[in-house]
C-alpha atoms as a PDB file:
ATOM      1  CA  UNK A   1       8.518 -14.866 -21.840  1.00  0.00           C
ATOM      2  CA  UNK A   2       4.735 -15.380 -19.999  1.00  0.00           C
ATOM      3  CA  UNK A   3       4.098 -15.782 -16.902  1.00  0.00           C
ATOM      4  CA  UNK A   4       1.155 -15.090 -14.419  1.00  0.00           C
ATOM      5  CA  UNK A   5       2.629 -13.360 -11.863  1.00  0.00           C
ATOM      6  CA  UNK A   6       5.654 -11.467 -11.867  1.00  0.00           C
ATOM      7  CA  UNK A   7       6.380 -11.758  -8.157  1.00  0.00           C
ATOM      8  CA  UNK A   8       7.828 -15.304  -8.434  1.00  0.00           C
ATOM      9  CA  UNK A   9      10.374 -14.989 -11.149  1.00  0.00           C
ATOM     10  CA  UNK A  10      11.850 -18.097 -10.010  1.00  0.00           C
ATOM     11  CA  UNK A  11       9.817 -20.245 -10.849  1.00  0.00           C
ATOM     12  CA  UNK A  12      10.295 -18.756 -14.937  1.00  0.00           C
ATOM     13  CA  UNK A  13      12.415 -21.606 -16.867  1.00  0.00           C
ATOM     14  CA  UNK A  14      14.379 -20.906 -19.914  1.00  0.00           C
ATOM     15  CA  UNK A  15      14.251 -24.462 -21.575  1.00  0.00           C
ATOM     16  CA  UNK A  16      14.591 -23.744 -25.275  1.00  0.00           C
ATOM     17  CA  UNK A  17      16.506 -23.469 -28.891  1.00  0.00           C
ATOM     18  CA  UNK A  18      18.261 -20.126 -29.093  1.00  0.00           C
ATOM     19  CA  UNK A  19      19.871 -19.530 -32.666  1.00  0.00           C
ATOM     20  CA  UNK A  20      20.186 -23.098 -32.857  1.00  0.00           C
ATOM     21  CA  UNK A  21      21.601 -23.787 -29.542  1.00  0.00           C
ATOM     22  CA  UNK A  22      20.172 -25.938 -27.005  1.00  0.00           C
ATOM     23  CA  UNK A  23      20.154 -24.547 -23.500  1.00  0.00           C
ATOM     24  CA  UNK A  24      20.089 -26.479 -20.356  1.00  0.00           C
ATOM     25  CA  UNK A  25      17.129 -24.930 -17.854  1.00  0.00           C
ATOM     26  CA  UNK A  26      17.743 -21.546 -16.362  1.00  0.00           C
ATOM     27  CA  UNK A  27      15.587 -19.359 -13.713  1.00  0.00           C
ATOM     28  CA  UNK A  28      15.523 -16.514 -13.061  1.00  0.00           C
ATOM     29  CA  UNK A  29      16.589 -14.787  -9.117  1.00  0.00           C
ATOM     30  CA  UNK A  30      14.590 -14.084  -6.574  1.00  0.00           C
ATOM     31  CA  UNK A  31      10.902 -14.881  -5.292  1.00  0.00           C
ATOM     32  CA  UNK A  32       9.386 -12.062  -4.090  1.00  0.00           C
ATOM     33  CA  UNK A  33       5.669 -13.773  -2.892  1.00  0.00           C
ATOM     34  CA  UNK A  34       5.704 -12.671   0.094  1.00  0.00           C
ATOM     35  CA  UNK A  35       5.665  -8.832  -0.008  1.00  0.00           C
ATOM     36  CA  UNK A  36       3.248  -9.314  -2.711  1.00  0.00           C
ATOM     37  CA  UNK A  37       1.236 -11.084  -0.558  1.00  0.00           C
ATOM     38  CA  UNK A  38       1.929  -8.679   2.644  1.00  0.00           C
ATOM     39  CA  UNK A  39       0.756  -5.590   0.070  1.00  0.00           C
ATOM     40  CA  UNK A  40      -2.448  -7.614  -1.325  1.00  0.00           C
ATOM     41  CA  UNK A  41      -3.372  -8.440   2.445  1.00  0.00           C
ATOM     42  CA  UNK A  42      -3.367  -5.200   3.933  1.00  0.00           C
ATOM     43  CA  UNK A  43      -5.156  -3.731   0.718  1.00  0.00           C
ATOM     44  CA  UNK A  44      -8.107  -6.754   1.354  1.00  0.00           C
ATOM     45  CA  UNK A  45      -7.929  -6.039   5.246  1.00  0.00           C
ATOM     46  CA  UNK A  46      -8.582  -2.128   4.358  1.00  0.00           C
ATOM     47  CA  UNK A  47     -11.247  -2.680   2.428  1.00  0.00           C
ATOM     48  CA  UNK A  48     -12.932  -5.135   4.242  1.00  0.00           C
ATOM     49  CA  UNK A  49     -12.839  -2.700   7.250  1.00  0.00           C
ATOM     50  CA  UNK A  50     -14.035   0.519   5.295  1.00  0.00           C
ATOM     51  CA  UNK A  51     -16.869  -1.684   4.314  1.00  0.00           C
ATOM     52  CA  UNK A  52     -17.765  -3.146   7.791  1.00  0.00           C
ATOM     53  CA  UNK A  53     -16.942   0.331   9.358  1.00  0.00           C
ATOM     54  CA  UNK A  54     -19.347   1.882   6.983  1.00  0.00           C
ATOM     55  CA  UNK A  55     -21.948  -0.843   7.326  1.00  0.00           C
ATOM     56  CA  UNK A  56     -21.639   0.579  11.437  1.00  0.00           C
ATOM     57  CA  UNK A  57     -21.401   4.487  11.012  1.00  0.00           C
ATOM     58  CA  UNK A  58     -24.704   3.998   8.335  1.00  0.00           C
ATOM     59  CA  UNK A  59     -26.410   1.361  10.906  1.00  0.00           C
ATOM     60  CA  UNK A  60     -25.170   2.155  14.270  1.00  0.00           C
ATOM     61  CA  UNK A  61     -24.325   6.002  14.087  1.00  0.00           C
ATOM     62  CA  UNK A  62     -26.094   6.758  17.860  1.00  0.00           C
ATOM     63  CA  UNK A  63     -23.584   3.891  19.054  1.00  0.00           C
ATOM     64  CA  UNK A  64     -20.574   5.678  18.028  1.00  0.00           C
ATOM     65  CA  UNK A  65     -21.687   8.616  19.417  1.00  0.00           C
ATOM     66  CA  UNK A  66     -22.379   7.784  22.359  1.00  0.00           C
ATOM     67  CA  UNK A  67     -19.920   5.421  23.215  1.00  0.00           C
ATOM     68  CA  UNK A  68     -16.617   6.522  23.626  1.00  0.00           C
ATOM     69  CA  UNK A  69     -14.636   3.136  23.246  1.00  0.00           C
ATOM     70  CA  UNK A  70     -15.611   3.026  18.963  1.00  0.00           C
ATOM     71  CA  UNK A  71     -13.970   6.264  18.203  1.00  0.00           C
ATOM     72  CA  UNK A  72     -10.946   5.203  19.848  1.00  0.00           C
ATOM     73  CA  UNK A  73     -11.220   1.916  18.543  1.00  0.00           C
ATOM     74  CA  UNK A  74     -11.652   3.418  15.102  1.00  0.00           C
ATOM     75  CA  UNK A  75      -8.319   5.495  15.962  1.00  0.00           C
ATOM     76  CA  UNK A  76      -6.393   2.993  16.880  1.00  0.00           C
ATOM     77  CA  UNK A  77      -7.521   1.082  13.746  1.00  0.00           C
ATOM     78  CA  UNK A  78      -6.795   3.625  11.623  1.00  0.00           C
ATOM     79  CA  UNK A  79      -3.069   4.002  12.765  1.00  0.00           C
ATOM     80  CA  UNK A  80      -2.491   0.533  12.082  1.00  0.00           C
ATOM     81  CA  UNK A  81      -3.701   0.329   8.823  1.00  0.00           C
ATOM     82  CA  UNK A  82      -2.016   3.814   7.861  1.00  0.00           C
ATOM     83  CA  UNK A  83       1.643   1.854   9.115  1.00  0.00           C
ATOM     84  CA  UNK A  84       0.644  -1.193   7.458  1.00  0.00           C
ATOM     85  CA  UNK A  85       0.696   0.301   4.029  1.00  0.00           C
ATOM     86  CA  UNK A  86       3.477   2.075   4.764  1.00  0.00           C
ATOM     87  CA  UNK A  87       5.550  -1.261   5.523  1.00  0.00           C
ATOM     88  CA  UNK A  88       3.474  -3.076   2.698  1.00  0.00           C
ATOM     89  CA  UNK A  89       4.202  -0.353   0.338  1.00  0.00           C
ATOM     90  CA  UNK A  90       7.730   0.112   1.432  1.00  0.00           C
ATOM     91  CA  UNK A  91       8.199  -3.931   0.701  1.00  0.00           C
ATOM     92  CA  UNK A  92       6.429  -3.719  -2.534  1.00  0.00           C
ATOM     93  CA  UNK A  93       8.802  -0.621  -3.782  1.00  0.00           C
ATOM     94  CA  UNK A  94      12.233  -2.840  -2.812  1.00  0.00           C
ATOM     95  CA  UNK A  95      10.422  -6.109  -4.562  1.00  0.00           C
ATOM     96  CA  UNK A  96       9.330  -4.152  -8.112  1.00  0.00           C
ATOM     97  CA  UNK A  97      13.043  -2.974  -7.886  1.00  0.00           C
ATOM     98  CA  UNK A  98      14.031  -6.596  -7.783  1.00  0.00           C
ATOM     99  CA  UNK A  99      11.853  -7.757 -10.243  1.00  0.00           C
ATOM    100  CA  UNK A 100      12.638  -5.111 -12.701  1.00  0.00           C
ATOM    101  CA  UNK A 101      16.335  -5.930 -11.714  1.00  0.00           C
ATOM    102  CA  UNK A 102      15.439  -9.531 -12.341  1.00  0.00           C
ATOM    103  CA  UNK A 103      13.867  -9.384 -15.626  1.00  0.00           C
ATOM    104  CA  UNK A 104      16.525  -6.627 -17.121  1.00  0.00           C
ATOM    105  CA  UNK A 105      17.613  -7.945 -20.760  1.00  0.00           C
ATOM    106  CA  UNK A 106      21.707  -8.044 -18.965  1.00  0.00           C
ATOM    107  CA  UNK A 107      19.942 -10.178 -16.101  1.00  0.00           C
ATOM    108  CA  UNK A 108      18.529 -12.384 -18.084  1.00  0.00           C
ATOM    109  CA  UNK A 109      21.973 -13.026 -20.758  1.00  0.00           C
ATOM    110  CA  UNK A 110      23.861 -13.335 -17.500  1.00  0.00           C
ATOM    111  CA  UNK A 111      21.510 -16.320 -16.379  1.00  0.00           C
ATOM    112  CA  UNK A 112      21.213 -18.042 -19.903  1.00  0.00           C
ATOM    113  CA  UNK A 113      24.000 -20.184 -20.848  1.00  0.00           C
ATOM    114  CA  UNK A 114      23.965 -19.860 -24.589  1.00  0.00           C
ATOM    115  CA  UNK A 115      25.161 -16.335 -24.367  1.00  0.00           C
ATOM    116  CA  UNK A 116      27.998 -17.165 -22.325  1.00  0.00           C
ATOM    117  CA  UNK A 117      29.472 -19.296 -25.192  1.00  0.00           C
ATOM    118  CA  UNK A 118      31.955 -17.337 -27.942  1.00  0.00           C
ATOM    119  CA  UNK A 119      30.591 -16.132 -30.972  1.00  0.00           C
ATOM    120  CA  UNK A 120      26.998 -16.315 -29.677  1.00  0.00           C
ATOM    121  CA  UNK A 121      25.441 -12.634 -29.587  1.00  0.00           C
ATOM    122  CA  UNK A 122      21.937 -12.309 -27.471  1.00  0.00           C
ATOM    123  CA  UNK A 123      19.645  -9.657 -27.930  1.00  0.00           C
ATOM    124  CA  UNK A 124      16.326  -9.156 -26.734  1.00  0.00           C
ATOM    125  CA  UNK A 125      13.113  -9.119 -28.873  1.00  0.00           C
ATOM    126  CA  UNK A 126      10.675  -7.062 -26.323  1.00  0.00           C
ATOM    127  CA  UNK A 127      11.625  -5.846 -23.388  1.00  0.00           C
ATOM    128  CA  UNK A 128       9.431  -6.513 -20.140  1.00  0.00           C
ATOM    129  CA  UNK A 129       6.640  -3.802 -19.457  1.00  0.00           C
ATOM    130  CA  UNK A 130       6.369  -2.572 -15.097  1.00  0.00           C
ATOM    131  CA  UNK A 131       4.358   0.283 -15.605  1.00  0.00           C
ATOM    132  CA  UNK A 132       1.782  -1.780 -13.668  1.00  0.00           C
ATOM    133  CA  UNK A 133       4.180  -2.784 -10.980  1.00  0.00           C
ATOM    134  CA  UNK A 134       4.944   1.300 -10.429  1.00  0.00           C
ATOM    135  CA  UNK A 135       1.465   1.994 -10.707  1.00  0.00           C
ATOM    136  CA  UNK A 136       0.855  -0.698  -7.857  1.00  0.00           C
ATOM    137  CA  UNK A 137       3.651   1.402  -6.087  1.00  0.00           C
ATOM    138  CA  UNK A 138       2.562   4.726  -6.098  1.00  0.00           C
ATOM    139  CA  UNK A 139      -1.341   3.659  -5.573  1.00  0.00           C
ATOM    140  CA  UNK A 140       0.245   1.619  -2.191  1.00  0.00           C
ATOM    141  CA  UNK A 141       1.971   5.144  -0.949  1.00  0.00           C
ATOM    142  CA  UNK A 142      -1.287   7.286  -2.025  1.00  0.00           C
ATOM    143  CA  UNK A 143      -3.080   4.533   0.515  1.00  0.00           C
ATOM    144  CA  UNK A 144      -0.454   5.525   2.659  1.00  0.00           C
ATOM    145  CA  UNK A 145      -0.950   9.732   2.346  1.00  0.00           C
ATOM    146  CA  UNK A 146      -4.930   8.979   2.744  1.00  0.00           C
ATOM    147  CA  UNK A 147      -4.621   6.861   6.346  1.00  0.00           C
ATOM    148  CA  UNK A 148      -2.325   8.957   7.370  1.00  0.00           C
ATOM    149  CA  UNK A 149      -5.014  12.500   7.141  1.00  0.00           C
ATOM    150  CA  UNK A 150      -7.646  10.039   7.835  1.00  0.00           C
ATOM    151  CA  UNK A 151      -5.902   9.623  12.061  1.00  0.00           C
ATOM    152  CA  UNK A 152      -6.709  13.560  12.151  1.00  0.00           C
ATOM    153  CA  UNK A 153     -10.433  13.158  11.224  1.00  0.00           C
ATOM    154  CA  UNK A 154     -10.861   9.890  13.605  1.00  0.00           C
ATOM    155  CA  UNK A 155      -8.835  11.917  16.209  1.00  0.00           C
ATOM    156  CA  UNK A 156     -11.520  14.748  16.090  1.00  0.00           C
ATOM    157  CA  UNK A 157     -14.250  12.248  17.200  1.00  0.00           C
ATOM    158  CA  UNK A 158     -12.138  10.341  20.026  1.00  0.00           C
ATOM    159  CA  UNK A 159     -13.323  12.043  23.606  1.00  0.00           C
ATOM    160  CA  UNK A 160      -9.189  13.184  23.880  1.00  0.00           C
ATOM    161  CA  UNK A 161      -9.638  15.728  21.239  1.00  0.00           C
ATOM    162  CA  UNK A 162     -12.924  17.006  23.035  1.00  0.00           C
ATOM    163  CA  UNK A 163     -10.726  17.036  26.159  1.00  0.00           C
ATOM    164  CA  UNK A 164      -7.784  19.076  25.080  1.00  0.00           C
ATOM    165  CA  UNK A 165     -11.232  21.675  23.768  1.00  0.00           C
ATOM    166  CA  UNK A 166     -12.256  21.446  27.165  1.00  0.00           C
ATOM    167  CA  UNK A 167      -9.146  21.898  28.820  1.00  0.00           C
ATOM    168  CA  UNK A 168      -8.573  24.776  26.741  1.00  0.00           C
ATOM    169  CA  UNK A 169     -11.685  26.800  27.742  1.00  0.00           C
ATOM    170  CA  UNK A 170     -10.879  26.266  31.098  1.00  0.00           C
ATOM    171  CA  UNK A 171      -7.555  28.012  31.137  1.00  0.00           C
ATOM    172  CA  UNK A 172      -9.129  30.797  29.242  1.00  0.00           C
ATOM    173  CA  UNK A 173     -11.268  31.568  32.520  1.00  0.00           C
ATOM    174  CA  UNK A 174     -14.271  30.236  30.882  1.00  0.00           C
ATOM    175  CA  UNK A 175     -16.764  27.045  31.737  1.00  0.00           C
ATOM    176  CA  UNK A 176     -18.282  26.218  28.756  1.00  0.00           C
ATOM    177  CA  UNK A 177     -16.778  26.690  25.116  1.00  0.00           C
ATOM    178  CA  UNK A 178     -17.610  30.107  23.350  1.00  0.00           C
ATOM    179  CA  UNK A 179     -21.224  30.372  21.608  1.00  0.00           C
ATOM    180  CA  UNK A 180     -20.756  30.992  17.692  1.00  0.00           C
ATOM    181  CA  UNK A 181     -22.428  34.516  16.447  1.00  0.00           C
ATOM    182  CA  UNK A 182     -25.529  34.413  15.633  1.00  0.00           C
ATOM    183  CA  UNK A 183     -26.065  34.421  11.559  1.00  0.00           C
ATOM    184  CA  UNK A 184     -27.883  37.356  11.236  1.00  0.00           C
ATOM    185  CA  UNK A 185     -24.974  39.080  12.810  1.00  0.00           C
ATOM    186  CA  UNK A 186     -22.553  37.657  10.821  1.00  0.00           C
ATOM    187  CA  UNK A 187     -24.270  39.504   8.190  1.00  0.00           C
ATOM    188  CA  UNK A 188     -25.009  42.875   8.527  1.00  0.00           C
END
């Protein structure tokens, strides 16, 4: 059993001889292109960003200082993409369920005719190999864990973060925030 990709096991036909049986064509259940396609979209979107966002922190760094609309923007940005891979991955995890589910060796004798008939035993030769599907999985919810600590470091360069600092100081009695120790002092 080949195919390219595993996400549209419906389109797999079972047209052969088994044990000297014809078959008439069989397909597997379920097409499961779009979450694959949801999953690979937000991945490319993500990494096009990190590279344009890096191409503006490296060229443009005075900008986003200075300007308090791109750190915002950049948080904003950020929480998107951290609850797009959280849907994306979420819809990947259900679809490799399916597809495992799909391509199971009882699946697959329930869908073929020739081992419905009496007296014909099926058994499989090799059995279909998803470590790369659960590796897909678990790399979409570690994108997920990263976006998510990545709002707390774009939060800390948004002007509301510097705010709530600000605010802070001010109900402590004091204008400006507290002047660090000198070093020297630090270490004697």
């Amino acid at each position: 059993m080949l195919w390219g990709w595993l996400n549209q096991v419906n389109l797999v036909e079972f047209n052969q001889t088994l044990c000297n049986h014809s078959t008439s064509p069989s397909y597997l259940a379920g097409d499961y292109a779009l979450p694959a396609e949801i999953y690979v979209g937000v991945g490319i979107s993500a990494f096009a960003y990190c590279a344009v966002s890096l191409l503006f922190y490296v060229c443009s760094m005075n900008i986003y200082t200075r300007t308090p609309i791109w750190p915002k923007t950049d948080l904003v940005i950020t929480v998107l993409f951290a609850v797009s891979w959280l849907i994306s991955a979420s819809l990947w995890t259900v679809a490799v369920q399916h597809i495992i589910a799909a391509t199971d060796t009882v699946s697959i004798h329930a869908i073929l005719s020739v081992c419905r008939e009496d007296g014909v035993v099926c058994d499989a030769a090799e059995s279909s190999d998803t470590r790369d599907l659960k590796l897909s999985v678990n790399c979409g919810f570690l994108n997920v864990i990263i976006w998510t600590v990545n709002i707390f470091f774009t939060y800390n360069e948004t002007p509301w973060h510097n705010q709530r600092k600000t605010i802070r100081y001010q109900r402590l009695g004091t204008q400006n925030e507290p002047k660090e120790a000198p070093l020297r002092h630090l270490l004697s």
